[in-house]
Protein backbone atom coordinates (compact mmCIF):
# COMPACT_ATOMS: atom_id res chain seq x y z
CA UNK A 1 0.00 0.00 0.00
CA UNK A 2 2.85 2.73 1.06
CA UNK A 3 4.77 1.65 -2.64
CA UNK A 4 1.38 2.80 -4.24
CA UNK A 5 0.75 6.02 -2.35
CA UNK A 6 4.56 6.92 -3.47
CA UNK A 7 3.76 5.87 -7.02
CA UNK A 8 0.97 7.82 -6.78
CA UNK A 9 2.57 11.24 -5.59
CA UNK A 10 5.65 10.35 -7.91
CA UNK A 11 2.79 10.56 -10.78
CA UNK A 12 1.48 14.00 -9.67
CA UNK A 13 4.99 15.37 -9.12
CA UNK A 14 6.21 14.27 -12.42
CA UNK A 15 4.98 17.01 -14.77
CA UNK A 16 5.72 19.81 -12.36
CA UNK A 17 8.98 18.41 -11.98
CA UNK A 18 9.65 18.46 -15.46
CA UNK A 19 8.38 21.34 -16.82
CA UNK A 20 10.29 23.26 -14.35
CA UNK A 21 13.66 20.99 -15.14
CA UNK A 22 13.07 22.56 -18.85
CA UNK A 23 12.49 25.79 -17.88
CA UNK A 24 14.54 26.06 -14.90
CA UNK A 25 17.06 23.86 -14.05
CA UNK A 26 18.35 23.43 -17.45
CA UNK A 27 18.93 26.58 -18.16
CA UNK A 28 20.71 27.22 -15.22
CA UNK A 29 23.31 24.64 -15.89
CA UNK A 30 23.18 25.76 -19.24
CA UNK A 31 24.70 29.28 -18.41
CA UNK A 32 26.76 27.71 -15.61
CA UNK A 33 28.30 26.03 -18.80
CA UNK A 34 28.65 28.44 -21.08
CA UNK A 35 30.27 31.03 -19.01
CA UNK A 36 33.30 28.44 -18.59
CA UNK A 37 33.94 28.47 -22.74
CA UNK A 38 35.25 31.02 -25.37
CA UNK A 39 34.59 30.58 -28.78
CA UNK A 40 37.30 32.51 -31.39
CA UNK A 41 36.72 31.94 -35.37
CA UNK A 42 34.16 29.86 -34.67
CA UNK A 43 35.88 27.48 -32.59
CA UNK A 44 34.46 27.21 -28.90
CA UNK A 45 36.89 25.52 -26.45
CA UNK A 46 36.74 25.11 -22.72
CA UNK A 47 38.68 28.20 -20.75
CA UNK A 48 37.52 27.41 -17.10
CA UNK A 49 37.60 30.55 -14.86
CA UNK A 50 39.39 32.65 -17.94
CA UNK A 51 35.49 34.80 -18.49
CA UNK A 52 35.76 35.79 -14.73
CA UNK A 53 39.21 36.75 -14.53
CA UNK A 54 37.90 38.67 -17.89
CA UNK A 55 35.02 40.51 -15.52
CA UNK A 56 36.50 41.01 -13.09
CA UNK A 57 40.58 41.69 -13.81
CA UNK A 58 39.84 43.68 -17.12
CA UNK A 59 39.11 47.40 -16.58
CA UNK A 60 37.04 47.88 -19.45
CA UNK A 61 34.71 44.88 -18.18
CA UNK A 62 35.47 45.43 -14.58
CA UNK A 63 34.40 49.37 -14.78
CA UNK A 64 31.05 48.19 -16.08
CA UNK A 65 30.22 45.42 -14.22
CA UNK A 66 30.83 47.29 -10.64
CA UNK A 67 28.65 50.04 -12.09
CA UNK A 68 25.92 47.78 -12.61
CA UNK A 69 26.17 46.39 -9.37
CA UNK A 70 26.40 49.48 -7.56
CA UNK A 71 23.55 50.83 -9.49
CA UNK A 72 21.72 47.31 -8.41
CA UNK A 73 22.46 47.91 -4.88
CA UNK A 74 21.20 51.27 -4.74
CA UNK A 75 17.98 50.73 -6.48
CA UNK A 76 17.42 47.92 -4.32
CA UNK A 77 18.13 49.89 -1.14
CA UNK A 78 15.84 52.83 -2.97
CA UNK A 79 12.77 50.15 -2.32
CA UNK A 80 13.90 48.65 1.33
CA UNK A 81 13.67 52.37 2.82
CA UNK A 82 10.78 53.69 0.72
CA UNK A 83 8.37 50.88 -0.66
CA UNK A 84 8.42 48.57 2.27
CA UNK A 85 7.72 51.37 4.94
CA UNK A 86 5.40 52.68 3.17
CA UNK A 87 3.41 48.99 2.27
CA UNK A 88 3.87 48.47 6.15
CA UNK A 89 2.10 52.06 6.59
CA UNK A 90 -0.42 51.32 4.13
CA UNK A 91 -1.46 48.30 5.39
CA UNK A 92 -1.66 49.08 9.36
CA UNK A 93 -3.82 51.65 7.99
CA UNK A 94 -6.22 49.68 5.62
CA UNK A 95 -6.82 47.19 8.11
CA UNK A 96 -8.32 49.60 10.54
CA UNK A 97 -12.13 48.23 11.25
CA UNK A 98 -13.62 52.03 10.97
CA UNK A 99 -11.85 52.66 7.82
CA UNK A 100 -14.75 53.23 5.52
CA UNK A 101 -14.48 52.13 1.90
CA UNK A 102 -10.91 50.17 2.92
CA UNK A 103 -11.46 47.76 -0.18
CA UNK A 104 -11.51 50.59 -2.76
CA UNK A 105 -8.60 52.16 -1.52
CA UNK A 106 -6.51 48.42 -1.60
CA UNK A 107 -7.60 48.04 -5.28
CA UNK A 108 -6.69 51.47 -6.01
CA UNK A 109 -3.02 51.25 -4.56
CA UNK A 110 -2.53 47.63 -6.20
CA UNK A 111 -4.11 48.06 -9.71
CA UNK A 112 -0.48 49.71 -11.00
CA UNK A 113 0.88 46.24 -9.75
CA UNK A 114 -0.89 44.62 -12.72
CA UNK A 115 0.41 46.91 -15.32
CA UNK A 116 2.99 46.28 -17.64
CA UNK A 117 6.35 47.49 -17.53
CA UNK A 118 6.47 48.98 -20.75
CA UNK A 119 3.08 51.35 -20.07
CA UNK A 120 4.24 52.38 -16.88
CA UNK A 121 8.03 53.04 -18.18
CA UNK A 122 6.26 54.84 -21.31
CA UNK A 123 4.06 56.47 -19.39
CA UNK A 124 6.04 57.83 -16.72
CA UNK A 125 8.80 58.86 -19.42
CA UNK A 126 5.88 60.82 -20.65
CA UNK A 127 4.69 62.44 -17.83
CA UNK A 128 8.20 63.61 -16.70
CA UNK A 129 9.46 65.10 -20.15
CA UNK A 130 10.33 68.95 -19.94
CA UNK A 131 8.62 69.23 -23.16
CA UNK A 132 4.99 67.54 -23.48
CA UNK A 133 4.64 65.91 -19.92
CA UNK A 134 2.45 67.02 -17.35
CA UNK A 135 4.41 66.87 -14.21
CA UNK A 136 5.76 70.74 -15.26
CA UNK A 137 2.22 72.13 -15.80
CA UNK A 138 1.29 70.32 -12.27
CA UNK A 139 3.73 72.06 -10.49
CA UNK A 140 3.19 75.17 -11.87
CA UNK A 141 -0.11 74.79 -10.59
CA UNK A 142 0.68 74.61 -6.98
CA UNK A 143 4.19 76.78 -7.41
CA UNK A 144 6.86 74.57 -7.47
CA UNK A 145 7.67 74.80 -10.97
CA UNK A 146 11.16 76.03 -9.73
CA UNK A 147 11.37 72.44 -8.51
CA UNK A 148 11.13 70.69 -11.54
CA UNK A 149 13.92 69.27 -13.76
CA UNK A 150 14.37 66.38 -16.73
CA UNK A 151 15.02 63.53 -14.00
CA UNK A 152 15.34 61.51 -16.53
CA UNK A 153 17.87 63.24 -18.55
CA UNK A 154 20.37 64.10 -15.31
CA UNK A 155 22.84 61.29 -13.97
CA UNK A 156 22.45 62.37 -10.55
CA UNK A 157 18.45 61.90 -10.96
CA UNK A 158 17.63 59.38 -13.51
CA UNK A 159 18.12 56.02 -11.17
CA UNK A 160 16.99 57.52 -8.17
CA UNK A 161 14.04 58.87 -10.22
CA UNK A 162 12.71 54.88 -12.13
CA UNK A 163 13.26 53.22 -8.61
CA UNK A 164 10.44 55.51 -7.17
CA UNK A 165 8.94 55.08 -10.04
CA UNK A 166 8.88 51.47 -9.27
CA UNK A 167 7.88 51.79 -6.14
CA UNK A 168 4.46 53.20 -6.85
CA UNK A 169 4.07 50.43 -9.19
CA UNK A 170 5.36 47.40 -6.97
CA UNK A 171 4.12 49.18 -3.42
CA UNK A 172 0.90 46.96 -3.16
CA UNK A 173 3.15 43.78 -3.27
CA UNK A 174 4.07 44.28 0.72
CA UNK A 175 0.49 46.43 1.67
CA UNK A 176 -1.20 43.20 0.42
CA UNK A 177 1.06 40.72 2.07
CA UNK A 178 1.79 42.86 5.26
CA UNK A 179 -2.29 43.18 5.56
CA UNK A 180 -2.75 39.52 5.08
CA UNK A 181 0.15 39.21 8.04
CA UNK A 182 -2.14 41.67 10.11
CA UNK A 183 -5.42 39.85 9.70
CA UNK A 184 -4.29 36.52 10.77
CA UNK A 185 -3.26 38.24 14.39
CA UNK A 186 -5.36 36.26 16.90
CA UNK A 187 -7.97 38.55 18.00
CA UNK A 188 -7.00 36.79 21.65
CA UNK A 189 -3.89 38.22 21.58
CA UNK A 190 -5.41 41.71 20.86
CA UNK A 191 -7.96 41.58 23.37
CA UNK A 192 -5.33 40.94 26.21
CA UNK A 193 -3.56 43.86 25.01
CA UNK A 194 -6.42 46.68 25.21
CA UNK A 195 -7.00 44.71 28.44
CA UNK A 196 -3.26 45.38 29.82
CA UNK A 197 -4.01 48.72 28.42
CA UNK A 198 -2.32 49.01 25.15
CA UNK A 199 -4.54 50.75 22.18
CA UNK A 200 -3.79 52.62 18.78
CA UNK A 201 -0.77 52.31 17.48
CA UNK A 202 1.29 51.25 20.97
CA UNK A 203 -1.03 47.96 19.69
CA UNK A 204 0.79 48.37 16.60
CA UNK A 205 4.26 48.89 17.62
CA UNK A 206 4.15 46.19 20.53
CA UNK A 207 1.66 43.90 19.43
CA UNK A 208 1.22 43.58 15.88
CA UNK A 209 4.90 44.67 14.20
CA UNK A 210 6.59 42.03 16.73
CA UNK A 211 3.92 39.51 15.09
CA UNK A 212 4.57 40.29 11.61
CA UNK A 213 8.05 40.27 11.38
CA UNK A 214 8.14 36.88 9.60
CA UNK A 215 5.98 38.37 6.95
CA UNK A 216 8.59 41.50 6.91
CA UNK A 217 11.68 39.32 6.44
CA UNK A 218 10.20 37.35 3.39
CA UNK A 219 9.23 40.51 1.84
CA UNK A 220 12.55 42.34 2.39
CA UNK A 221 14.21 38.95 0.29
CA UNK A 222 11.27 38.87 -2.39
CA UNK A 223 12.37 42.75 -2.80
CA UNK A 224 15.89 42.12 -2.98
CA UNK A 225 15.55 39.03 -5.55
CA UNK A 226 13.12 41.19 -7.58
CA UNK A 227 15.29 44.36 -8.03
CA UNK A 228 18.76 42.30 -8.33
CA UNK A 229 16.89 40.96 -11.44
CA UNK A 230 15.42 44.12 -12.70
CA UNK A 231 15.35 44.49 -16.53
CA UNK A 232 12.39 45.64 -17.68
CA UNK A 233 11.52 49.19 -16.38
CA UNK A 234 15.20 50.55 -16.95
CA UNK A 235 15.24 48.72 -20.55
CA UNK A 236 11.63 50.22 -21.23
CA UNK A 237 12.25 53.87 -20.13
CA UNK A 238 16.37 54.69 -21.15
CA UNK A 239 16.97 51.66 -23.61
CA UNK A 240 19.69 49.50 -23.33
CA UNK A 241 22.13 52.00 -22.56
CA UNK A 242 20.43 52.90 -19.64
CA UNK A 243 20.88 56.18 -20.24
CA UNK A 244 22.34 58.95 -19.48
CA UNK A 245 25.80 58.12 -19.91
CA UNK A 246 24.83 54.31 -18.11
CA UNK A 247 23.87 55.98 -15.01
CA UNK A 248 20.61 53.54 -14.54
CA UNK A 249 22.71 50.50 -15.92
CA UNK A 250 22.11 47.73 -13.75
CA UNK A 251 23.36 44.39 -13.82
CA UNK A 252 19.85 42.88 -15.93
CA UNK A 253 20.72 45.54 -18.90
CA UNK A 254 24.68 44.87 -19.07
CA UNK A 255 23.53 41.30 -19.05
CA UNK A 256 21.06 42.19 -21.89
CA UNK A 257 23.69 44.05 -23.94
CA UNK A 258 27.00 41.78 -23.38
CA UNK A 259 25.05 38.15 -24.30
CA UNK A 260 22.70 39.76 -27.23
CA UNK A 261 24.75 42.75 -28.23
CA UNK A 262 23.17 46.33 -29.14
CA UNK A 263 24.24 48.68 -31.83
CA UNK A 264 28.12 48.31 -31.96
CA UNK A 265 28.71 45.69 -29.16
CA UNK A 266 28.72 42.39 -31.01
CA UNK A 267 26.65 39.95 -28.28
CA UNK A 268 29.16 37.59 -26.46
CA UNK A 269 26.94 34.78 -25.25
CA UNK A 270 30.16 33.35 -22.85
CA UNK A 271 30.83 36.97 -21.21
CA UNK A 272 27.07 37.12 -20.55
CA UNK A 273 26.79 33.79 -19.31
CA UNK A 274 29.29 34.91 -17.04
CA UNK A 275 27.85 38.39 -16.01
CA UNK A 276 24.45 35.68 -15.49
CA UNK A 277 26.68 33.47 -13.17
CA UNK A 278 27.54 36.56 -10.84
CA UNK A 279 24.29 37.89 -10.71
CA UNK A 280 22.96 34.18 -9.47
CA UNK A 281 25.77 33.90 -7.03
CA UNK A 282 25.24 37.60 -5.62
CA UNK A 283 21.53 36.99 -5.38
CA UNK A 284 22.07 33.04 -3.83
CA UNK A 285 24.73 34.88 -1.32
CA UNK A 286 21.82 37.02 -0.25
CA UNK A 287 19.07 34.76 0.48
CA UNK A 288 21.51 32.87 2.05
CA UNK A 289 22.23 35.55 4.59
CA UNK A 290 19.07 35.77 4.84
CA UNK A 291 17.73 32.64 5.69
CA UNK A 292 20.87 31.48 7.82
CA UNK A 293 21.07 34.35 9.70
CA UNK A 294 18.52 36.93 9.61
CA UNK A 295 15.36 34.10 9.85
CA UNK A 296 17.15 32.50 12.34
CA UNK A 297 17.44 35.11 14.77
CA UNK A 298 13.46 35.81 14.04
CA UNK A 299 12.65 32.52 15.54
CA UNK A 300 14.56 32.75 18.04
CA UNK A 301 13.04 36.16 18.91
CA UNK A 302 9.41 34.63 18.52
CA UNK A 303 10.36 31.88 20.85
């Protein structure tokens, strides 16, 4: 009987298990493989650890690729200190029980979620532009024209300017799972706390955040595996130059442009396998830290 229950769950795990072999696993190792060959007049022939040295010894790749990253690191830390707060704000605040009309307002912060990248990077390169956008004419309207400048078009601005801009898109990611976090707090637990005297937001602060910080930590990893393999929104809104002068190049668009090429760069499928490699070991190094070290000392504060 126990052979045919595991022939049975062997059955059901089988096409999972392959379809995400093919699209997964296979791939993986694929790039893992590449990024360990050259290929010169045709000819591809192993080279081991010669692609790294490459990235990381040569100054023209080296330059490049520690752009990228630090570009990378600062978009990501662009969403840890502004979307997360804010999704934790939001969603202390949406869960209220005298919050009238709480449901609109959710649907209303999460519906740019659902967008594509391409409208929102369109759109929002539209509504900045110095020439026909509207953000000018707005503030004009309330006097802060003096305030406004091409964001887009300034090094300084430009990165700084599409993370926030992917904040408001991705910001209903944590209100939605930070709210889910909040409504699954034991009304118990609650009860003995207005009991002992504690209301308002001292519920919040010594009650509920201690409760959710699970909820925090798994959204604080989901953000940093999501921005460490941004493409889209850069690629949509500055190209794959990541424009101006690759000030919002991040490591997803010198991928893009060393494996497939653009304009002059002939692709390099090895070199970008490589530049792939990195990224997978700098975003496995962080959910590692994460999960050995940062979860563990969660638990132990829960216990």
């Amino acid at each position: 009987m126990a052979s045919r229950s595991r022939l049975h769950v062997a059955v059901f795990l089988a096409p999972a298990v392959l379809v995400y072999t093919a699209v997964m696993i296979w791939p993986l190792f694929n790039t893992l493989r590449l990024s360990l060959y050259v290929e010169a007049d045709g000819v591809r022939s192993f080279a081991g650890l010669a692609n790294f040295a490459t990235l990381f010894g040569d100054p023209r790749w080296s330059e490049a690729f520690w752009n990228a990253l630090g570009n990378n690191f600062w978009f990501f830390v662009v969403h840890m200190l502004v979307q997360n707060p804010i999704g934790v704000a939001l969603a202390a605040i949406l869960s209220h029980p005298r919050l009238r009309f709480a449901a609109l307002y959710r649907s209303a912060i999460f519906i740019p979620t659902i967008l594509s990248f391409v409208i929102v990077g369109f759109a929002w390169k539209l509504i900045l532009s110095p020439i026909w956008g509207i953000a000018p004419g707005i503030l004009d309207a309330v006097g802060l024209k003096a305030l406004f400048a091409p964001w887009l078009g300034r090094e300084e601005y430009a990165l700084t300017t599409l993370a926030l801009i992917s904040v408001w898109q991705f910001v209903g990611i944590p209100m939605m799972l930070i709210y889910a976090a909040l409504l699954s707090i034991p009304e118990e637990i609650l009860e003995a706390g207005e009991i002992d005297g504690i209301t308002g937001w001292s519920a919040f602060w010594r009650i509920k955040l201690p409760l959710i910080l699970p909820s925090i930590g798994i959204i604080s990893i989901l953000t940093f595996v999501g921005n460490f393999n941004a493409f889209d929104l850069i690629y949509a809104a500055q190209g794959a130059l990541a424009g101006p002068d690759f000030s919002t190049d991040i490591l997803g668009t010198f991928l893009y442009r060393t494996f497939f090429g653009f304009q002059l760069q002939l692709g390099d499928p090895h070199m970008g396998s490589a530049i792939a490699t990195a990224m997978f070991a700098i975003i496995l190094a962080g959910v590692c830290i994460y999960l050995f070290a940062i979860q563990t000392r969660m638990r132990r504060y829960q216990f």
